[in-house]
C-alpha atoms as a PDB file:
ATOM      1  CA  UNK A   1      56.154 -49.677  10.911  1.00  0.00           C
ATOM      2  CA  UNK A   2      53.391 -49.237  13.626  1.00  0.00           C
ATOM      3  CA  UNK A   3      49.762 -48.256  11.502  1.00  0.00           C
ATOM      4  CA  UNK A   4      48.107 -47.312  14.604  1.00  0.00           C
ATOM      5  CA  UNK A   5      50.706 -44.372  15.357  1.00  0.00           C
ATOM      6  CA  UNK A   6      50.956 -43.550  12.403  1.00  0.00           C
ATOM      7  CA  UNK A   7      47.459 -42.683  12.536  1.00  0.00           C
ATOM      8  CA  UNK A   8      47.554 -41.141  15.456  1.00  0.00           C
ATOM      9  CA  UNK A   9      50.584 -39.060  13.663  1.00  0.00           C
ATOM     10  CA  UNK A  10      47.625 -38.341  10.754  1.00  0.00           C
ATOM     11  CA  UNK A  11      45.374 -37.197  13.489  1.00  0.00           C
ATOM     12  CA  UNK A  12      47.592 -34.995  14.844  1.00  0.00           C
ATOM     13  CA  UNK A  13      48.349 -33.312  11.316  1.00  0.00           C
ATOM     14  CA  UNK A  14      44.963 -32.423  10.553  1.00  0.00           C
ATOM     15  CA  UNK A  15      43.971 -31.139  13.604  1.00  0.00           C
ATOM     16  CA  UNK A  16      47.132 -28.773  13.498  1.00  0.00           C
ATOM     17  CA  UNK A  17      46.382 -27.959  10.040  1.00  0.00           C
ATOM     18  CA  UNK A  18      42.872 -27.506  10.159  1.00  0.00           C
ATOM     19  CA  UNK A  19      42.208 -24.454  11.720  1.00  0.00           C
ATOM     20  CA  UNK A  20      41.343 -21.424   9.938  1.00  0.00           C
ATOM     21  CA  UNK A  21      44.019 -19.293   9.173  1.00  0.00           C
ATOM     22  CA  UNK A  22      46.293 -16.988   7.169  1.00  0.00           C
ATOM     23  CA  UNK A  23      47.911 -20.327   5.566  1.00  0.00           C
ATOM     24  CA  UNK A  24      44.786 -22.007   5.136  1.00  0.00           C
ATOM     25  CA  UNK A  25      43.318 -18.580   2.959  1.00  0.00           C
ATOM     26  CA  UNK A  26      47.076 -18.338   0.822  1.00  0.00           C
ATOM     27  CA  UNK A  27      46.368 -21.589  -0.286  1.00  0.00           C
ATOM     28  CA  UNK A  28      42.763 -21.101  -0.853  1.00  0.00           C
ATOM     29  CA  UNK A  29      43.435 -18.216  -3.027  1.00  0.00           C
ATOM     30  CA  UNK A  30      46.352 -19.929  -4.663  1.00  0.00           C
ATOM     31  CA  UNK A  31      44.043 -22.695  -5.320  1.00  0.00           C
ATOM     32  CA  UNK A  32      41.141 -20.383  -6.539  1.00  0.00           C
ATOM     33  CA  UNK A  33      43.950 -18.870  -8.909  1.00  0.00           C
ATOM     34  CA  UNK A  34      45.674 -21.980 -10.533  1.00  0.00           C
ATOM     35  CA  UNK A  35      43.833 -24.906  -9.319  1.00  0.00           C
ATOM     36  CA  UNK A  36      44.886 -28.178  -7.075  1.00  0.00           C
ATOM     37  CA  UNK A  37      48.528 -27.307  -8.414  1.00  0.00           C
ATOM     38  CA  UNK A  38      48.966 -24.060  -7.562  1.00  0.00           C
ATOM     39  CA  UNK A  39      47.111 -24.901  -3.832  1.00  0.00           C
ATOM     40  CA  UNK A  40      49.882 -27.306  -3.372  1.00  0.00           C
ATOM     41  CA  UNK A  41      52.366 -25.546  -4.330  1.00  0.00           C
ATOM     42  CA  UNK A  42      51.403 -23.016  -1.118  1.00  0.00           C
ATOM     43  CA  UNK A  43      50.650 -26.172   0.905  1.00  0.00           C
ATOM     44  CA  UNK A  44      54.111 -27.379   0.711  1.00  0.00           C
ATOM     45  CA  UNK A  45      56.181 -24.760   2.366  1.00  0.00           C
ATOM     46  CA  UNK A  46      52.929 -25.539   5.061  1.00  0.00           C
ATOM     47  CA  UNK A  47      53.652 -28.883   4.922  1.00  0.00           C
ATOM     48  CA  UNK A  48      57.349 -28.337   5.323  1.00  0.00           C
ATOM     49  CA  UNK A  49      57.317 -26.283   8.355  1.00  0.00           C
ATOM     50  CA  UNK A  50      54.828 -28.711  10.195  1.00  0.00           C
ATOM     51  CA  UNK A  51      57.205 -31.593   9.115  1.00  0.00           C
ATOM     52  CA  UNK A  52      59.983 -29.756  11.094  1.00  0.00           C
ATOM     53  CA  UNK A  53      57.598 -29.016  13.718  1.00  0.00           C
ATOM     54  CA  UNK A  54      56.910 -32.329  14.132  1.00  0.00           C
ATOM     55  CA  UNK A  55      60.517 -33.562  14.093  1.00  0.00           C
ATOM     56  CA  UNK A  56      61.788 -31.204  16.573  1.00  0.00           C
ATOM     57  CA  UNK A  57      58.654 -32.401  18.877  1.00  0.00           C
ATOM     58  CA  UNK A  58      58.845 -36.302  18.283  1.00  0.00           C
ATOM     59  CA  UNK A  59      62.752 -36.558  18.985  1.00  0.00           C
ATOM     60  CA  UNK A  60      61.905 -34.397  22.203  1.00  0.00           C
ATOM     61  CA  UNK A  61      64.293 -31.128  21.051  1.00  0.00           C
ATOM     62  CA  UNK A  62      64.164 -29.098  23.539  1.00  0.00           C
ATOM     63  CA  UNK A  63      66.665 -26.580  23.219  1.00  0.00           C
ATOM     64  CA  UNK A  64      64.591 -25.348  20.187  1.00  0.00           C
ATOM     65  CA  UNK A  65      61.399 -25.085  22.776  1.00  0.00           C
ATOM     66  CA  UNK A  66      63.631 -23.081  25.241  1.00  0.00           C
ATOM     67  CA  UNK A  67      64.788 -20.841  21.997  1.00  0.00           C
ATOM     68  CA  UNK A  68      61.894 -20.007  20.668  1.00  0.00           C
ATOM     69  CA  UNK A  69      60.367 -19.394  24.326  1.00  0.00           C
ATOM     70  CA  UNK A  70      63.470 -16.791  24.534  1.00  0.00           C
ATOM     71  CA  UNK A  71      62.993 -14.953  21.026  1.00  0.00           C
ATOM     72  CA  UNK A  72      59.064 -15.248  20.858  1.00  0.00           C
ATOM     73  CA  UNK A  73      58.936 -11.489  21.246  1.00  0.00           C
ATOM     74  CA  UNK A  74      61.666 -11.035  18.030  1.00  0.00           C
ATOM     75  CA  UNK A  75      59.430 -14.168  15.959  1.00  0.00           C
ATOM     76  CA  UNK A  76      56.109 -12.648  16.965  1.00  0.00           C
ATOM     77  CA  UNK A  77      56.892  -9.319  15.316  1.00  0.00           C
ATOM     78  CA  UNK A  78      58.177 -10.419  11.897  1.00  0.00           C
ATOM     79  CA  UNK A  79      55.347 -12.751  11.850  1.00  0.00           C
ATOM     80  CA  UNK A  80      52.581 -10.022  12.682  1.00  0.00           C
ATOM     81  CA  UNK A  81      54.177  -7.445  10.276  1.00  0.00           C
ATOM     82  CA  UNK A  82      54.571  -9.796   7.473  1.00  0.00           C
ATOM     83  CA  UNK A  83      50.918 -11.067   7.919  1.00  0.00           C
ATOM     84  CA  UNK A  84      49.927  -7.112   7.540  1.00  0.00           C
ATOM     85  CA  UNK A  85      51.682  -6.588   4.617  1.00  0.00           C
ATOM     86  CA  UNK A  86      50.154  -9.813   2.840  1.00  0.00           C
ATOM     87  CA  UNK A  87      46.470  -8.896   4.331  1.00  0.00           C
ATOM     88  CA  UNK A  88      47.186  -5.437   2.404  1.00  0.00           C
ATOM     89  CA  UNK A  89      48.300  -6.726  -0.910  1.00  0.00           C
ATOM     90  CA  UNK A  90      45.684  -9.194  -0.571  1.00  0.00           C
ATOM     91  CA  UNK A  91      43.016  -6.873  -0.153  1.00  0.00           C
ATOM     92  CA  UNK A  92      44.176  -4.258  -2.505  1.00  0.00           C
ATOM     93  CA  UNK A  93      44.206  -7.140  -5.807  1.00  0.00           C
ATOM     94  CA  UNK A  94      41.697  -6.533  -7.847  1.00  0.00           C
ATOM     95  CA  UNK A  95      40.947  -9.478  -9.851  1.00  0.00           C
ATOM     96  CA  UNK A  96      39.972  -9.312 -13.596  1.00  0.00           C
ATOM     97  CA  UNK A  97      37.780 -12.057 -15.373  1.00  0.00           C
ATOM     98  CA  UNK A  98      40.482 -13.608 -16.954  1.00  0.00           C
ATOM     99  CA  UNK A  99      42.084 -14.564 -13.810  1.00  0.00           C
ATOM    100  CA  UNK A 100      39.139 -17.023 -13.568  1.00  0.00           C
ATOM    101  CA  UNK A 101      40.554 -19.250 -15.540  1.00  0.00           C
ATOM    102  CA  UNK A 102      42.656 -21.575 -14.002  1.00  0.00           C
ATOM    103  CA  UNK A 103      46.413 -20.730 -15.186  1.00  0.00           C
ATOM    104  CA  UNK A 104      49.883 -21.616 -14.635  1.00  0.00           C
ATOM    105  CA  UNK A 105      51.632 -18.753 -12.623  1.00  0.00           C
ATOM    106  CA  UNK A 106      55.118 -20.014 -13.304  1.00  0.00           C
ATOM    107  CA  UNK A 107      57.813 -21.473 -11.339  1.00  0.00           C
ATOM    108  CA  UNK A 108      58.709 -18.191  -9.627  1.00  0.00           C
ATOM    109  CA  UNK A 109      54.628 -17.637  -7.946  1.00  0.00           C
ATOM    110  CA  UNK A 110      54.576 -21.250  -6.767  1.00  0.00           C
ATOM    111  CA  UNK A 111      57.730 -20.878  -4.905  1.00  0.00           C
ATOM    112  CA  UNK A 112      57.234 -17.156  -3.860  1.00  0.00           C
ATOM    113  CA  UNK A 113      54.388 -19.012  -2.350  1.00  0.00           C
ATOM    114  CA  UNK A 114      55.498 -21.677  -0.835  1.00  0.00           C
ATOM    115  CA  UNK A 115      58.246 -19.585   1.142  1.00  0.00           C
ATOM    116  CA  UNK A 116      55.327 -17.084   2.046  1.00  0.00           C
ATOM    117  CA  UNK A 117      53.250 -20.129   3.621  1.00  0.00           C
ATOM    118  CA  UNK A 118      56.439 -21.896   5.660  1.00  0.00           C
ATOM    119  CA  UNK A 119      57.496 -18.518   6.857  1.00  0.00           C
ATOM    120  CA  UNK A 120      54.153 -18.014   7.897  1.00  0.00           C
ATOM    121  CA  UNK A 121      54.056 -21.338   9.451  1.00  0.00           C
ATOM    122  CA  UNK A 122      57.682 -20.780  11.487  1.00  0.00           C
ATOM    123  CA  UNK A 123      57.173 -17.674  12.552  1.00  0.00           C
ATOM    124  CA  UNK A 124      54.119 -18.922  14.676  1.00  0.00           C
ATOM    125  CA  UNK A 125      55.637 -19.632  17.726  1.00  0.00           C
ATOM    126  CA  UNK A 126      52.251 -21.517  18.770  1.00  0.00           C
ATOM    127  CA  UNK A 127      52.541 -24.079  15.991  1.00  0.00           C
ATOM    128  CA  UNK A 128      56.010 -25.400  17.747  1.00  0.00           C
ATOM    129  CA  UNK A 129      54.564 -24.834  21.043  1.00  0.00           C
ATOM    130  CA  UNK A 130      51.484 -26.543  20.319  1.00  0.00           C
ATOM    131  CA  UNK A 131      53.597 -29.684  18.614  1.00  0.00           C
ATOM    132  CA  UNK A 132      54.827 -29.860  22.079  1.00  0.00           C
ATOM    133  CA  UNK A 133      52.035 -29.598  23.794  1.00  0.00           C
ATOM    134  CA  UNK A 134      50.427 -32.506  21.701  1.00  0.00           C
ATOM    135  CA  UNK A 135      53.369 -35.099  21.787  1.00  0.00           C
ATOM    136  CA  UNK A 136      53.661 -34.204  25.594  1.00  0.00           C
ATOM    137  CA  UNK A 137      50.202 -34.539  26.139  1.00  0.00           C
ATOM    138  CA  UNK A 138      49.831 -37.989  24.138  1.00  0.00           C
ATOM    139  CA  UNK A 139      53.555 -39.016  25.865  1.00  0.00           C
ATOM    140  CA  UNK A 140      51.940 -42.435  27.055  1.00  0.00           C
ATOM    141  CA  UNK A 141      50.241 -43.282  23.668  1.00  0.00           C
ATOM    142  CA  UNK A 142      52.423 -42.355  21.576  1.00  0.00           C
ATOM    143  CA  UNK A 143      55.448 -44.021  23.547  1.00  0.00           C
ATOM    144  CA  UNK A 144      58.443 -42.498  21.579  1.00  0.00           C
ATOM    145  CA  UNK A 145      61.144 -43.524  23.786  1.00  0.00           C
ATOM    146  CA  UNK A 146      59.922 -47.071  23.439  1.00  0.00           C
ATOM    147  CA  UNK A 147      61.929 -47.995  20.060  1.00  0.00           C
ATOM    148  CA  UNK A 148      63.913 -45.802  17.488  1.00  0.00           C
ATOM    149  CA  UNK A 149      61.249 -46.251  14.810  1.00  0.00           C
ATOM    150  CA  UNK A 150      58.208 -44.666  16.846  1.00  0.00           C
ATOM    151  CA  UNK A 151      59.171 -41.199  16.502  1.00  0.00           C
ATOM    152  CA  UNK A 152      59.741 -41.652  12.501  1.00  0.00           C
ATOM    153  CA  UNK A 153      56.384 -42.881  12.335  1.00  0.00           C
ATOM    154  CA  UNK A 154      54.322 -40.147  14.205  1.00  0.00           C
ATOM    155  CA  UNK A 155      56.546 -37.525  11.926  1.00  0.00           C
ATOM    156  CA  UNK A 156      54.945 -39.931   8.613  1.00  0.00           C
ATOM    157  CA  UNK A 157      51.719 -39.704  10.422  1.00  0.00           C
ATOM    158  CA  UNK A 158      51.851 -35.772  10.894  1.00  0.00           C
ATOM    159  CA  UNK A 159      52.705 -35.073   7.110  1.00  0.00           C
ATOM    160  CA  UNK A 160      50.543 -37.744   5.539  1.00  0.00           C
ATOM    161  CA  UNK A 161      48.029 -36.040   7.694  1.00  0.00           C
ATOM    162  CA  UNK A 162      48.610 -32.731   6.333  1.00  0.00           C
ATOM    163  CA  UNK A 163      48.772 -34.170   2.742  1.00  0.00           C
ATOM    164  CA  UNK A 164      45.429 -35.829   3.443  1.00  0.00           C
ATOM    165  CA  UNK A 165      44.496 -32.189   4.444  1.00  0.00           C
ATOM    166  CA  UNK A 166      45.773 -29.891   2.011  1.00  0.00           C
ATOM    167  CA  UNK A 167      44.478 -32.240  -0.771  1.00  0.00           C
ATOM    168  CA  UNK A 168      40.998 -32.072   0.116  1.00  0.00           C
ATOM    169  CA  UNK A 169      41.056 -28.167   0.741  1.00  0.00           C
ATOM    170  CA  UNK A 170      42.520 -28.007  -2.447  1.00  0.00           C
ATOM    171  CA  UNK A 171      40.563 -30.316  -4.511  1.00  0.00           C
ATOM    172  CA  UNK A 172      37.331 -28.675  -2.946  1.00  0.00           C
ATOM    173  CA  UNK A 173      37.882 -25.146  -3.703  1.00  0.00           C
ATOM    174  CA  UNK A 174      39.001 -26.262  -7.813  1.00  0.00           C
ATOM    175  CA  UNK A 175      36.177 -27.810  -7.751  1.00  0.00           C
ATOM    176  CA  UNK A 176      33.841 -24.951  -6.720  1.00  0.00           C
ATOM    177  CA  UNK A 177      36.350 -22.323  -8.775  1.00  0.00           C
ATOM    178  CA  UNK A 178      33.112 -22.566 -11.587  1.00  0.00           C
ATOM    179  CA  UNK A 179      30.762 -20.707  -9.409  1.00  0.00           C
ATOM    180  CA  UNK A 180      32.986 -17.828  -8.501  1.00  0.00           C
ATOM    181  CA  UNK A 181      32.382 -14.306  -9.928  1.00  0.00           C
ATOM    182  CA  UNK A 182      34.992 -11.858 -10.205  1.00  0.00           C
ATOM    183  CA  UNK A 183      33.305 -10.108  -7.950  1.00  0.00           C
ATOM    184  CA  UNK A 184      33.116 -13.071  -6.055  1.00  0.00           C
ATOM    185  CA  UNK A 185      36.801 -13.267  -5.716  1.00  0.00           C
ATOM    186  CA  UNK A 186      37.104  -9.535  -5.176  1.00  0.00           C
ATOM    187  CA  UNK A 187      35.199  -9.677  -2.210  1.00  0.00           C
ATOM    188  CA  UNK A 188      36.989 -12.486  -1.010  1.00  0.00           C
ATOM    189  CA  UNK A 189      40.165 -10.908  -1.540  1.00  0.00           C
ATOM    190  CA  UNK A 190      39.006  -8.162   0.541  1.00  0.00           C
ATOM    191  CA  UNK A 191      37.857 -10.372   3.388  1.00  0.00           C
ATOM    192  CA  UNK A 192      40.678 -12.670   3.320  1.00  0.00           C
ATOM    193  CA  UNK A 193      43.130  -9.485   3.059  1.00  0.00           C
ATOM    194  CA  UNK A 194      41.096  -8.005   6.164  1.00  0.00           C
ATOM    195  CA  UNK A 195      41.357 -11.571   7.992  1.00  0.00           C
ATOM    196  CA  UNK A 196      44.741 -12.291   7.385  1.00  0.00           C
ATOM    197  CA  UNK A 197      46.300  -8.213   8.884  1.00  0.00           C
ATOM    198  CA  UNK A 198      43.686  -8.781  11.578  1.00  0.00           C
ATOM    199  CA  UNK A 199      45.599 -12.006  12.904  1.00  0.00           C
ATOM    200  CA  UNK A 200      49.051  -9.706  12.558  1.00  0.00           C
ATOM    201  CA  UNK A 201      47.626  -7.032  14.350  1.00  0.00           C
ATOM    202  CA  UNK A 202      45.876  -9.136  17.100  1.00  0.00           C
ATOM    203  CA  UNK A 203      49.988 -10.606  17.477  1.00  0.00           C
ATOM    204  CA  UNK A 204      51.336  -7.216  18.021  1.00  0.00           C
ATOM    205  CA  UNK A 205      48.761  -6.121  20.264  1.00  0.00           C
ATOM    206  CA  UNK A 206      49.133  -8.678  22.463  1.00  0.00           C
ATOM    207  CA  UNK A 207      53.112  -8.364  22.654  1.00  0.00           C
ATOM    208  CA  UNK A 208      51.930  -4.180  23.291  1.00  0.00           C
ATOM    209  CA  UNK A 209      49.831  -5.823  26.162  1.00  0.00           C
ATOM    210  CA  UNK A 210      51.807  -8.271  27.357  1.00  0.00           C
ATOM    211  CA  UNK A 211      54.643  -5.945  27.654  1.00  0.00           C
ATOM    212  CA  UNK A 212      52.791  -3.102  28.957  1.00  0.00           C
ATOM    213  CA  UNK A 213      50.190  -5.122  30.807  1.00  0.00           C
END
């Protein structure tokens, strides 16, 4: 066990995890909706996909690099029409007063959305890439091929760090569910809704320009 890759690993979680995006608002509004629980619950299939991610990239798999270089066109188009169709449904919920109280959705929301967020998460093409990118980048500091037991511990690095991440996201927003309005949330459903076909459409148009271009 090697504490200083592993927190390099952490490192390297959070800053993939970080960013702003249409997994970051699912889990915000999952969160919002049935607290720290139901937040995780979206974070996992997250978390799942960037554990794979991170696997594929730390044992150096690069068939799967070459594959997804071949069929980026295929993944890119799922993911930009599925992140449409949530940005739609998102922004078309109206929320009612009683859905500010935090509730349990049931076994079948959490893992409808946990699927939606590590479909989301696989279907990005520059999360793989960009797993890649990182563990090539950070080849001498991480030093993988060194011993068998590196590459384990950047991939317990990468998911503590997106535990470390997803739990503070989540705990935040429960925690500053008591100042949201209905209308609050409405709004933010709109917004988020707008955000999250925005980043679908912004994938297809670039496959339209890169194709026509």
């Amino acid at each position: 066990m090697d504490p200083e890759l592993i927190a390099i690993g952490v490192a390297i979680g959070i800053a993939v995890t970080a960013p702003l995006g249409p997994v970051n608002l699912t889990v915000i509004r999952a969160a919002l909706r049935a607290g720290m629980g139901g937040g995780m619950a979206a974070a996992s299939g997250s978390m799942a996909g960037d554990a794979l991610f991170a696997t594929l990239a730390a044992y150096g798999v690069r068939w799967v690099e070459d594959w997804v270089h071949a069929h980026s066109t295929v993944i890119q188009i799922a993911g930009g029409l599925l992140l449409i169709f949530i940005g739609i449904r998102t922004a078309m919920h109206h929320v009612k007063d009683a859905e500010l109280s935090l509730s349990d959705l049931g076994r079948g929301a959490y893992v409808r959305k946990s699927l939606t967020c590590l479909f989301l998460t696989i279907t990005n093409p520059g999360a793989l890439l960009g797993f890649f990118a990182i563990f090539s980048g950070l080849g001498g500091v991480l030093d993988l091929g060194s011993v068998p037991y590196r590459p384990l511990n950047a991939i317990v690095g990468v998911i503590l760090g997106t535990l470390i991440w997803w739990s503070f996201v989540t705990y935040l927003v429960t925690h500053i569910k008591g100042r949201v309005t209905s209308y609050t949330l409405v709004r933010l459903n709109i917004w988020a809704g707008v955000a999250i076909a925005v980043f679908g459409i912004v994938i297809l148009g670039n496959l339209v320009l890169s194709y026509f271009g």
